[in-house]
PDB file of N, CA and C in Angstrom:
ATOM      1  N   UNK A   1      -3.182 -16.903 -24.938  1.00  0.00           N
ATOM      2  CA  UNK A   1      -4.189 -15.919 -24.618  1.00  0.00           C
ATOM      3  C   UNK A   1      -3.956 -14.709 -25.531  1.00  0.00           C
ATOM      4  N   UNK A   2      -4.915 -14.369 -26.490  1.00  0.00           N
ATOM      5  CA  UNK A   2      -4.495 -13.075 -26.878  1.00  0.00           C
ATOM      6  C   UNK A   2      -4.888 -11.851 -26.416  1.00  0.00           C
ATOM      7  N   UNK A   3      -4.011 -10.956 -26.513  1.00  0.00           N
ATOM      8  CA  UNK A   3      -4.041  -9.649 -26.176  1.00  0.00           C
ATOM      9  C   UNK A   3      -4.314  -8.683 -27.315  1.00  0.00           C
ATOM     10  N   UNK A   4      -4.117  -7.590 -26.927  1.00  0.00           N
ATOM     11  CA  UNK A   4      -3.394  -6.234 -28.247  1.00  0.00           C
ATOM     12  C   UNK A   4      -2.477  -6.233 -28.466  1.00  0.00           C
ATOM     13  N   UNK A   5      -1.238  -6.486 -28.025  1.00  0.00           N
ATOM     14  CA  UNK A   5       0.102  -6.296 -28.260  1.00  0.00           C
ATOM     15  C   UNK A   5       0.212  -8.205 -28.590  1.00  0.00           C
ATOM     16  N   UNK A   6      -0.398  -8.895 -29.126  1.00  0.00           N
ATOM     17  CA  UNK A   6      -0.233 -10.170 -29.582  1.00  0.00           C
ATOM     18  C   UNK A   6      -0.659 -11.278 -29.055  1.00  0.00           C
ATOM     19  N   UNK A   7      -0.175 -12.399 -28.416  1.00  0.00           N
ATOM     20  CA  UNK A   7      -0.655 -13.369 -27.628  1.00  0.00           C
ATOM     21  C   UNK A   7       0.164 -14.069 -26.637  1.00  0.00           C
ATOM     22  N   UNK A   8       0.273 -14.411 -25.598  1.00  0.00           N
ATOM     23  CA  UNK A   8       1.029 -15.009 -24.494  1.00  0.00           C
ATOM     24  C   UNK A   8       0.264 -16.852 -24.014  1.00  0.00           C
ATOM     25  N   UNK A   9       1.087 -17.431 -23.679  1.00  0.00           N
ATOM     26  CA  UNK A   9       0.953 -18.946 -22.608  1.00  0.00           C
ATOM     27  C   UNK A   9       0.634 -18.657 -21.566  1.00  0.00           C
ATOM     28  N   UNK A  10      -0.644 -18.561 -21.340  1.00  0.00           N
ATOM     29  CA  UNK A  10      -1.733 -18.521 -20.297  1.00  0.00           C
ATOM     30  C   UNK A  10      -3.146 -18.522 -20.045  1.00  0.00           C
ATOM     31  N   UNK A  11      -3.462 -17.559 -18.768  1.00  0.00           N
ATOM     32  CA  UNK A  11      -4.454 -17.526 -18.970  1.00  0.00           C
ATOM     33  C   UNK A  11      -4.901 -16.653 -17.592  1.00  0.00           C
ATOM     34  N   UNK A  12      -6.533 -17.217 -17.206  1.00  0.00           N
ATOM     35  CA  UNK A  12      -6.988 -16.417 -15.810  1.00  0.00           C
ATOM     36  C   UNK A  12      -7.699 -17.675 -15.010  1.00  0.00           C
ATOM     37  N   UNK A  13      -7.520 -17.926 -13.958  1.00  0.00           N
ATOM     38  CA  UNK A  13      -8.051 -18.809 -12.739  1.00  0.00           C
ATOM     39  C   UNK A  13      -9.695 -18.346 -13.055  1.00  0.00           C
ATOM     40  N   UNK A  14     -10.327 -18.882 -12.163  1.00  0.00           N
ATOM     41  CA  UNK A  14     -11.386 -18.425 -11.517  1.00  0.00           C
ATOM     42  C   UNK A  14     -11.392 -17.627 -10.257  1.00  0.00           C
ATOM     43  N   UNK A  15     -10.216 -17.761  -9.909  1.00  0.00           N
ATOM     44  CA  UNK A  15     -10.115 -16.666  -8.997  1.00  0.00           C
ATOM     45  C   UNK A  15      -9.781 -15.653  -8.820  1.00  0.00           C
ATOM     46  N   UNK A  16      -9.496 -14.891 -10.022  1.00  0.00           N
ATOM     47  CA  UNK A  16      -8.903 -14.280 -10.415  1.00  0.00           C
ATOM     48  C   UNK A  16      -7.316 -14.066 -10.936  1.00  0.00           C
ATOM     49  N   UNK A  17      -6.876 -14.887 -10.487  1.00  0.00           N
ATOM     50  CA  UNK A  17      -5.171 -15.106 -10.522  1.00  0.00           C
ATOM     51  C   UNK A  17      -5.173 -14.977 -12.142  1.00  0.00           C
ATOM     52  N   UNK A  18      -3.534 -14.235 -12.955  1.00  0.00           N
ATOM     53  CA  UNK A  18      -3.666 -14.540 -13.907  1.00  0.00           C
ATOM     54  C   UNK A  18      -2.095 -15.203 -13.529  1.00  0.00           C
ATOM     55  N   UNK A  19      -2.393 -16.503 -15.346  1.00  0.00           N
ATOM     56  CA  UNK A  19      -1.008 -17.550 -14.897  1.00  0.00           C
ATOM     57  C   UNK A  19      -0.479 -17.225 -16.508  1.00  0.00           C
ATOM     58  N   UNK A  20       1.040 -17.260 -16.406  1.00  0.00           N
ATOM     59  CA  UNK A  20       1.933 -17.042 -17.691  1.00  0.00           C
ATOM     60  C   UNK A  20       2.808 -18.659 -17.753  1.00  0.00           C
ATOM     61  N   UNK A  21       3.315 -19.003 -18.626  1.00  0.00           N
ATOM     62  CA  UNK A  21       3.747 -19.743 -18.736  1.00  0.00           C
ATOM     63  C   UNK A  21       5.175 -19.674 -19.704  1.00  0.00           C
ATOM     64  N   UNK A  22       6.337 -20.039 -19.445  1.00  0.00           N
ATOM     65  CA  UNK A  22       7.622 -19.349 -20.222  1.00  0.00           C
ATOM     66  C   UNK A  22       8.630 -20.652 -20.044  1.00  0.00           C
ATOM     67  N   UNK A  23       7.778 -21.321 -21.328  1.00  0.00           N
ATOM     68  CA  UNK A  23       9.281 -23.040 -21.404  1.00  0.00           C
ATOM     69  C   UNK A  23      10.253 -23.038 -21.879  1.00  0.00           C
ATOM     70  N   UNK A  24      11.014 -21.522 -21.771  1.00  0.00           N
ATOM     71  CA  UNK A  24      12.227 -21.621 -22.073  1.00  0.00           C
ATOM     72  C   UNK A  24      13.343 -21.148 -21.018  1.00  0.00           C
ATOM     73  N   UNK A  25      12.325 -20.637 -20.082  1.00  0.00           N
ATOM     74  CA  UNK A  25      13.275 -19.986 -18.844  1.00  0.00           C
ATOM     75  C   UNK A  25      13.907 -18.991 -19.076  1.00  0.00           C
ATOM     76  N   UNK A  26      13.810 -18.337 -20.483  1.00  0.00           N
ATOM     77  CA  UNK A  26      14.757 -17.283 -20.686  1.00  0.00           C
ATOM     78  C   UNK A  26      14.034 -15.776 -20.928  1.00  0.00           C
ATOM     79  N   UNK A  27      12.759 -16.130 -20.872  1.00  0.00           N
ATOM     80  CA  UNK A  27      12.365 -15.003 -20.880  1.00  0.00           C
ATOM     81  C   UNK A  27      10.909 -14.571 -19.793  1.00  0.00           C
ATOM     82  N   UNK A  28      10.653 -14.693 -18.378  1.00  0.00           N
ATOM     83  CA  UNK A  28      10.113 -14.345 -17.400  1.00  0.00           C
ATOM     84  C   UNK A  28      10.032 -13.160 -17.313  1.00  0.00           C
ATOM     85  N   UNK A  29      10.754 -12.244 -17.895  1.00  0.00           N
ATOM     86  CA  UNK A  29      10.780 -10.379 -17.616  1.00  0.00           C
ATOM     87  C   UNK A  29       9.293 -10.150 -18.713  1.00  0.00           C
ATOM     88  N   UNK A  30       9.406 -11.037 -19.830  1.00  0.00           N
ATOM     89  CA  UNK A  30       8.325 -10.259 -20.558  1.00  0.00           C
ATOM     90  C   UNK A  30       7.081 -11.356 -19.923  1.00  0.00           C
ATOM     91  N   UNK A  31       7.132 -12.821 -19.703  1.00  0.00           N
ATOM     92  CA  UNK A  31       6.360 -13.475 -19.155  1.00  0.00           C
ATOM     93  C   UNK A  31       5.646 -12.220 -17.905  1.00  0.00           C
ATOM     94  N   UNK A  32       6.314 -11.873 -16.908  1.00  0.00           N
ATOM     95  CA  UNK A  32       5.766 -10.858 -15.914  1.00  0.00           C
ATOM     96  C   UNK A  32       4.778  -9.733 -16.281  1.00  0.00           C
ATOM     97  N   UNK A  33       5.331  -9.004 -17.619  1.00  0.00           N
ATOM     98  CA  UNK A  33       4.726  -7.855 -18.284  1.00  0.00           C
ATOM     99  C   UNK A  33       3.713  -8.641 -18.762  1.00  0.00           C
ATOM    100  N   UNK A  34       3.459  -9.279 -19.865  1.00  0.00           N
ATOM    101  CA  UNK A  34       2.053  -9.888 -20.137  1.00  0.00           C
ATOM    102  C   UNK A  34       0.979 -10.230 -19.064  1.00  0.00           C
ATOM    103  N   UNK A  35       2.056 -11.009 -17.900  1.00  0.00           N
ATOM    104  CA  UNK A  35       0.568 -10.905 -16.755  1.00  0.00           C
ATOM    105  C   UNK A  35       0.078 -10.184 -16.391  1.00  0.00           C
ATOM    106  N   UNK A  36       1.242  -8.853 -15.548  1.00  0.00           N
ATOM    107  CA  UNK A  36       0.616  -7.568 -15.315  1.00  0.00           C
ATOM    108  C   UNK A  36      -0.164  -6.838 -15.969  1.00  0.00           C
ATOM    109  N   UNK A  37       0.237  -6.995 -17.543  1.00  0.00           N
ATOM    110  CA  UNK A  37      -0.547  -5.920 -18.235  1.00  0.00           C
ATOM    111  C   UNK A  37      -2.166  -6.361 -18.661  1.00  0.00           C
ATOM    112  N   UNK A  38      -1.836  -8.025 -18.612  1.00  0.00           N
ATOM    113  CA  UNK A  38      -3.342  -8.674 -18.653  1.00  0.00           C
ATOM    114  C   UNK A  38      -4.423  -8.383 -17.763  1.00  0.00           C
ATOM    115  N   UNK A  39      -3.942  -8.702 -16.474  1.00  0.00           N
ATOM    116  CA  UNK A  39      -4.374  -8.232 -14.806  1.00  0.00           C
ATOM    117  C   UNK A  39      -5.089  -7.005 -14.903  1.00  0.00           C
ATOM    118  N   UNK A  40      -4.349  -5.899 -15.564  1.00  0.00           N
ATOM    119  CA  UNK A  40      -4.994  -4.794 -15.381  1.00  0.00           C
ATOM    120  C   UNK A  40      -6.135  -4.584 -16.812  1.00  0.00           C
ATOM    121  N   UNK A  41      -5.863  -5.222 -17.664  1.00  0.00           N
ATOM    122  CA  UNK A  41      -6.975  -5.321 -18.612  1.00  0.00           C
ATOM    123  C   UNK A  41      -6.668  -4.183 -19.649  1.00  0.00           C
ATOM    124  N   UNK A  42      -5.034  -4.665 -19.797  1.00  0.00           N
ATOM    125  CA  UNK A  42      -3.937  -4.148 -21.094  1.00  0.00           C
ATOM    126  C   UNK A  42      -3.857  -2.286 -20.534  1.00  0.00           C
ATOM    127  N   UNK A  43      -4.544  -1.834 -19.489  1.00  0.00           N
ATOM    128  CA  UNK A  43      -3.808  -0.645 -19.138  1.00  0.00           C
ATOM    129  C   UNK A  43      -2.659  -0.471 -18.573  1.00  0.00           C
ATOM    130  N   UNK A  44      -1.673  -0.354 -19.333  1.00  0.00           N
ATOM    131  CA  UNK A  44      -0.334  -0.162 -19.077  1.00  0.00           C
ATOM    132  C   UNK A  44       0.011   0.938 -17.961  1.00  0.00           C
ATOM    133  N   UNK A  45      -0.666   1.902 -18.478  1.00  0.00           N
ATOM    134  CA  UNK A  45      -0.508   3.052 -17.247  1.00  0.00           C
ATOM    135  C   UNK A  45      -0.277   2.406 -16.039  1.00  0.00           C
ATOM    136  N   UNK A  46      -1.618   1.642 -15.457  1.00  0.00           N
ATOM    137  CA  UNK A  46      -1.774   1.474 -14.595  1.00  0.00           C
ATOM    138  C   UNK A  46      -0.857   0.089 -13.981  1.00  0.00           C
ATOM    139  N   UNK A  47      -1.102  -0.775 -14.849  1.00  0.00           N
ATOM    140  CA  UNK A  47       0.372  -1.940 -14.624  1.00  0.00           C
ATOM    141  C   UNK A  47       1.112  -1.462 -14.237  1.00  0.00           C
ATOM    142  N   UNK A  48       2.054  -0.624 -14.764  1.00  0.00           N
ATOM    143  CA  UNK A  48       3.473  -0.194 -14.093  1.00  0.00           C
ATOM    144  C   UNK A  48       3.592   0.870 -13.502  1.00  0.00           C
ATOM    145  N   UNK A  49       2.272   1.416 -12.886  1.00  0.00           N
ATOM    146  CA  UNK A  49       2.107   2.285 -11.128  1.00  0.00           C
ATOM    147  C   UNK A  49       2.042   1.196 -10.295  1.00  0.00           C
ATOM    148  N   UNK A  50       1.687  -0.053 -10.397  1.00  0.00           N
ATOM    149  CA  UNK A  50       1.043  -1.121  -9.225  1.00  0.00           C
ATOM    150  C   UNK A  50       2.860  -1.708  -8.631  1.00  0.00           C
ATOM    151  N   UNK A  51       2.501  -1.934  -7.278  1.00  0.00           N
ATOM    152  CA  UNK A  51       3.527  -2.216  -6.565  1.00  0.00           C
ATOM    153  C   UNK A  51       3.691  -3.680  -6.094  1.00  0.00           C
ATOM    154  N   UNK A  52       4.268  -4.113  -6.380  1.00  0.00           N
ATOM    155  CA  UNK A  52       4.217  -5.921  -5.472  1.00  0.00           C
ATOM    156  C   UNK A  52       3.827  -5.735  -4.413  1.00  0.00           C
ATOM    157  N   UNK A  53       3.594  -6.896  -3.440  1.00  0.00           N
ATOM    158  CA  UNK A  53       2.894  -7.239  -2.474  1.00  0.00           C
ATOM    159  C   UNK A  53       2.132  -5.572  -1.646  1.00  0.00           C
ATOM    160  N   UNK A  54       1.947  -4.867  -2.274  1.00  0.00           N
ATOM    161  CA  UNK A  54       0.972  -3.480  -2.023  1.00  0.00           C
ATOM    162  C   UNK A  54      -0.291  -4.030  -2.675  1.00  0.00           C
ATOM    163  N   UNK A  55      -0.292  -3.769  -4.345  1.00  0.00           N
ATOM    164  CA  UNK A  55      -0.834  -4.113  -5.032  1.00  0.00           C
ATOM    165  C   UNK A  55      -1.147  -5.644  -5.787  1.00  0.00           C
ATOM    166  N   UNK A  56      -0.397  -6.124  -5.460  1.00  0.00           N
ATOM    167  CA  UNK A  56      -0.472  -7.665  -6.585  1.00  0.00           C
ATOM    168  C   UNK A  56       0.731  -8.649  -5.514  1.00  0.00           C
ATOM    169  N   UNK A  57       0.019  -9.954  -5.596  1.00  0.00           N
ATOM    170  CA  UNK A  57       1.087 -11.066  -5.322  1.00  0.00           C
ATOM    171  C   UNK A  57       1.476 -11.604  -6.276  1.00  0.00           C
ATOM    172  N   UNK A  58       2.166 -12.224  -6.726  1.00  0.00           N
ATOM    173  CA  UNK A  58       3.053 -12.968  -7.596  1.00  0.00           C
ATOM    174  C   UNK A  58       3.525 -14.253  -6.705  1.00  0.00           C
ATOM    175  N   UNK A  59       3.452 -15.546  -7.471  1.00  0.00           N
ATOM    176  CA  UNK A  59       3.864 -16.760  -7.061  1.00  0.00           C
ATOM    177  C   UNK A  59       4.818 -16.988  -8.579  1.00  0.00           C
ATOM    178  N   UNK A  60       5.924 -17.927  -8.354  1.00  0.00           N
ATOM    179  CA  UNK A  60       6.642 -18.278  -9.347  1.00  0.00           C
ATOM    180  C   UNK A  60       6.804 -20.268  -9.178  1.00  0.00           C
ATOM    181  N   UNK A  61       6.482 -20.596  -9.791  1.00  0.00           N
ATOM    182  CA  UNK A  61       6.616 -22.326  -9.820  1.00  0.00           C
ATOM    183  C   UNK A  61       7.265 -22.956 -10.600  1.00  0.00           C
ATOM    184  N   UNK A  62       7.296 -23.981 -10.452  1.00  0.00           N
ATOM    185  CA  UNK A  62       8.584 -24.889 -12.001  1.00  0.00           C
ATOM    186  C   UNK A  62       7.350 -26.112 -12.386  1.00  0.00           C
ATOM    187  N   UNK A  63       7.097 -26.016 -13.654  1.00  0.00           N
ATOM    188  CA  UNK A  63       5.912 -26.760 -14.248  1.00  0.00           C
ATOM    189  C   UNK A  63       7.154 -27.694 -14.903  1.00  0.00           C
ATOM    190  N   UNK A  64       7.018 -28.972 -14.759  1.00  0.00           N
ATOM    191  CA  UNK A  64       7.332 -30.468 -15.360  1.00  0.00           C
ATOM    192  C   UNK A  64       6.599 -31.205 -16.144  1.00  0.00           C
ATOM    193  N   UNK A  65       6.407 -30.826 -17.853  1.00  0.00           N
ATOM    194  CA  UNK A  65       5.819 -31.058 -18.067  1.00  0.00           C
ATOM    195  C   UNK A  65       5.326 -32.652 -18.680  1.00  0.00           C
ATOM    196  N   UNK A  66       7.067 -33.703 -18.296  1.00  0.00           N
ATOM    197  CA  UNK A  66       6.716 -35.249 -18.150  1.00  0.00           C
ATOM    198  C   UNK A  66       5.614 -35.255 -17.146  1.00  0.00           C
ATOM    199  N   UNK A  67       5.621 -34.989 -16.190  1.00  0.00           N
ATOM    200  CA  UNK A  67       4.535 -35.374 -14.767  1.00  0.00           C
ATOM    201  C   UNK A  67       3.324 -34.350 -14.773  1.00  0.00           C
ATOM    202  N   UNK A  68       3.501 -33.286 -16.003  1.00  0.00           N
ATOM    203  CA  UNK A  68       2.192 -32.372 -15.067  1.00  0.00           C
ATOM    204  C   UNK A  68       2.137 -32.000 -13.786  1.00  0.00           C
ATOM    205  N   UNK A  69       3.447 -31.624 -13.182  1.00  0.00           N
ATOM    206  CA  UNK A  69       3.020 -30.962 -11.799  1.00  0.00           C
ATOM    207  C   UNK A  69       4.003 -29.686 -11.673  1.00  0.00           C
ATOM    208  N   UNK A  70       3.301 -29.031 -10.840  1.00  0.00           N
ATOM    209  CA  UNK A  70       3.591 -28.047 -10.506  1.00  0.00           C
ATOM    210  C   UNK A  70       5.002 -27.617  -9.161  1.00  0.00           C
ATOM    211  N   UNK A  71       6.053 -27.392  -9.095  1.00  0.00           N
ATOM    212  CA  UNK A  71       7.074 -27.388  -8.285  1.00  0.00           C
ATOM    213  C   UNK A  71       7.312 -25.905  -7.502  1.00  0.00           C
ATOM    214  N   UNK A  72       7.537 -26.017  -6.175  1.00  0.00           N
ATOM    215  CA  UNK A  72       8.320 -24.679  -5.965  1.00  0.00           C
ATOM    216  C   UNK A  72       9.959 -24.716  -5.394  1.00  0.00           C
ATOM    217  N   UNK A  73      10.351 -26.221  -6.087  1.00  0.00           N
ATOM    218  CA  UNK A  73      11.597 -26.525  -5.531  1.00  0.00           C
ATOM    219  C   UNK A  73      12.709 -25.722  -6.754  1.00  0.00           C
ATOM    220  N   UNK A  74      13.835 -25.727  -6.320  1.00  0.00           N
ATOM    221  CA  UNK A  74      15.204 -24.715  -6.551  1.00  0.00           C
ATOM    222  C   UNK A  74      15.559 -26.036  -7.517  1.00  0.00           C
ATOM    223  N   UNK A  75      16.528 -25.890  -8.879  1.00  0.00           N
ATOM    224  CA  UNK A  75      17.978 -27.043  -9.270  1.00  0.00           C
ATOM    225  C   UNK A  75      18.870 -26.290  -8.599  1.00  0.00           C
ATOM    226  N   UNK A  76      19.150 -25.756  -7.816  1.00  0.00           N
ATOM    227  CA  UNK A  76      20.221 -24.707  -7.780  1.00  0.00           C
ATOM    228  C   UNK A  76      21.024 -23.929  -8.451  1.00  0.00           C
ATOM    229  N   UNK A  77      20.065 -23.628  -9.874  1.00  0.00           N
ATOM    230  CA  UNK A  77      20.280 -22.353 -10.715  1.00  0.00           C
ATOM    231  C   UNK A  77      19.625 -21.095 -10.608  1.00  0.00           C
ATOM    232  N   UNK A  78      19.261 -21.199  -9.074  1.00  0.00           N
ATOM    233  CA  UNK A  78      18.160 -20.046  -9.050  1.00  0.00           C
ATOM    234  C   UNK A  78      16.466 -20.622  -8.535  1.00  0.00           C
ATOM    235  N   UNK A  79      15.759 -19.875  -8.911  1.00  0.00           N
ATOM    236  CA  UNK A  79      14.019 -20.286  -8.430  1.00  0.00           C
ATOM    237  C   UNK A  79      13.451 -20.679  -9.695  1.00  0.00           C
ATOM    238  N   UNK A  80      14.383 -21.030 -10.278  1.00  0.00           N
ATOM    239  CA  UNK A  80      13.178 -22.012 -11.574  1.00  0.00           C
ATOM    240  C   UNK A  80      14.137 -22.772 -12.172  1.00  0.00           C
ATOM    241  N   UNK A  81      13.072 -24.280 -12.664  1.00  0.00           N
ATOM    242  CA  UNK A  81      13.723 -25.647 -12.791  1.00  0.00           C
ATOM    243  C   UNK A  81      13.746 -25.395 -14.729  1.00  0.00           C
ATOM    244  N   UNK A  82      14.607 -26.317 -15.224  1.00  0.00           N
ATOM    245  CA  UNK A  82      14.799 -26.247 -16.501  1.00  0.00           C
ATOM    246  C   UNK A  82      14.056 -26.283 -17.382  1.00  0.00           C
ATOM    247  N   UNK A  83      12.733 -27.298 -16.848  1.00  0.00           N
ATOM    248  CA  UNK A  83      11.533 -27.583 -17.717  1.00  0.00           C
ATOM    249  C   UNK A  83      10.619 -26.729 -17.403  1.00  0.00           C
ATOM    250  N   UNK A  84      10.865 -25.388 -17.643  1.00  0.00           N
ATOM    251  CA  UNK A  84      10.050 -24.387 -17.726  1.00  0.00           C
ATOM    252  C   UNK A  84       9.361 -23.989 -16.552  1.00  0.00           C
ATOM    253  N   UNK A  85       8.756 -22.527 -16.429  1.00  0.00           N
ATOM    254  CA  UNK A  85       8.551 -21.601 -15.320  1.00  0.00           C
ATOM    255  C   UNK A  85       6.914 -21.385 -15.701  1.00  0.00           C
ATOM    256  N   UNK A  86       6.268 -21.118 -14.338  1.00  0.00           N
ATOM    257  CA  UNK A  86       4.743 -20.660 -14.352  1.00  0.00           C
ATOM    258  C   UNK A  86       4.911 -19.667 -13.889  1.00  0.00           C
ATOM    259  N   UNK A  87       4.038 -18.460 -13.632  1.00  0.00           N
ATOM    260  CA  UNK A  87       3.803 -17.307 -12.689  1.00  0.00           C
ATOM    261  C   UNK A  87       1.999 -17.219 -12.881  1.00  0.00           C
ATOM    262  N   UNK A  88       1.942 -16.901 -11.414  1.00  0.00           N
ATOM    263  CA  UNK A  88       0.821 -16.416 -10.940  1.00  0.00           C
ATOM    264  C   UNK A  88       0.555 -15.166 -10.276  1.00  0.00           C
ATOM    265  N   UNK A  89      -0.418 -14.370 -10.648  1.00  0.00           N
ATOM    266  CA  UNK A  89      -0.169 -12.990 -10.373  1.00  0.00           C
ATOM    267  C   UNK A  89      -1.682 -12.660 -10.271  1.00  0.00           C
ATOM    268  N   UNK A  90      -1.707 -12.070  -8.704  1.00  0.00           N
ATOM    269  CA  UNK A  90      -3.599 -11.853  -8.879  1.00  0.00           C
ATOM    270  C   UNK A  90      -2.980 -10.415  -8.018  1.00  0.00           C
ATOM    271  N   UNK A  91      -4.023  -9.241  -8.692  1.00  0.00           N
ATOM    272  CA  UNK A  91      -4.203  -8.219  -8.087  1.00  0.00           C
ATOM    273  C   UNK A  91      -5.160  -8.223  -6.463  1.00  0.00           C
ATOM    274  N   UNK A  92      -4.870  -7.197  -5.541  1.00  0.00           N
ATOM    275  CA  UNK A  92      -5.382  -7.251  -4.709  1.00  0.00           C
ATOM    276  C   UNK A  92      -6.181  -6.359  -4.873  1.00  0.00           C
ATOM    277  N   UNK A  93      -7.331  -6.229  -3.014  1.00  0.00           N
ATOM    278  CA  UNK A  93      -8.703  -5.488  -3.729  1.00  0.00           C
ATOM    279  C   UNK A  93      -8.283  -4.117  -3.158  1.00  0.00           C
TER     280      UNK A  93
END
């Protein structure tokens, strides 16, 4: 998806949700910032005034991408599986 500040692995639902995608597991901190800052429609200001579950939900999943499916199960390294991490992030109204 491109932005101003470059392009990210994702995109936007129809429902508004926006989804990031990060197959290396090592980098979700900036995966997060691209959604947020997408969400708000690259106003940064306002991205990082917004509060979790105040302002925005966030879901985190483990995408497999032999099977194409989507996981919210643990390896027990934490909340995301090796073969890469999704996030979903829809602002509230």
């Amino acid at each position: 998806m491109p932005t101003l500040l470059g392009s990210f692995t994702g995109g936007q639902c129809s429902c508004g949700a926006v989804y990031v995608h990060d197959p290396t597991q090592k980098d979700m901190g900036n995966a997060f910032m691209d959604a947020l800052a997408y969400a708000c429609k690259e106003d940064w200001d306002l991205a990082l005034s917004l509060t979790e579950d105040v302002d925005y939900s966030c879901t985190y999943l483990s995408y497999v991408p032999q099977t194409h499916t989507l996981s919210s199960k643990t390896n027990g390294r934490g909340p995301y599986e090796k073969n890469g991490n999704m996030l979903f992030l829809k602002l509230k109204d």
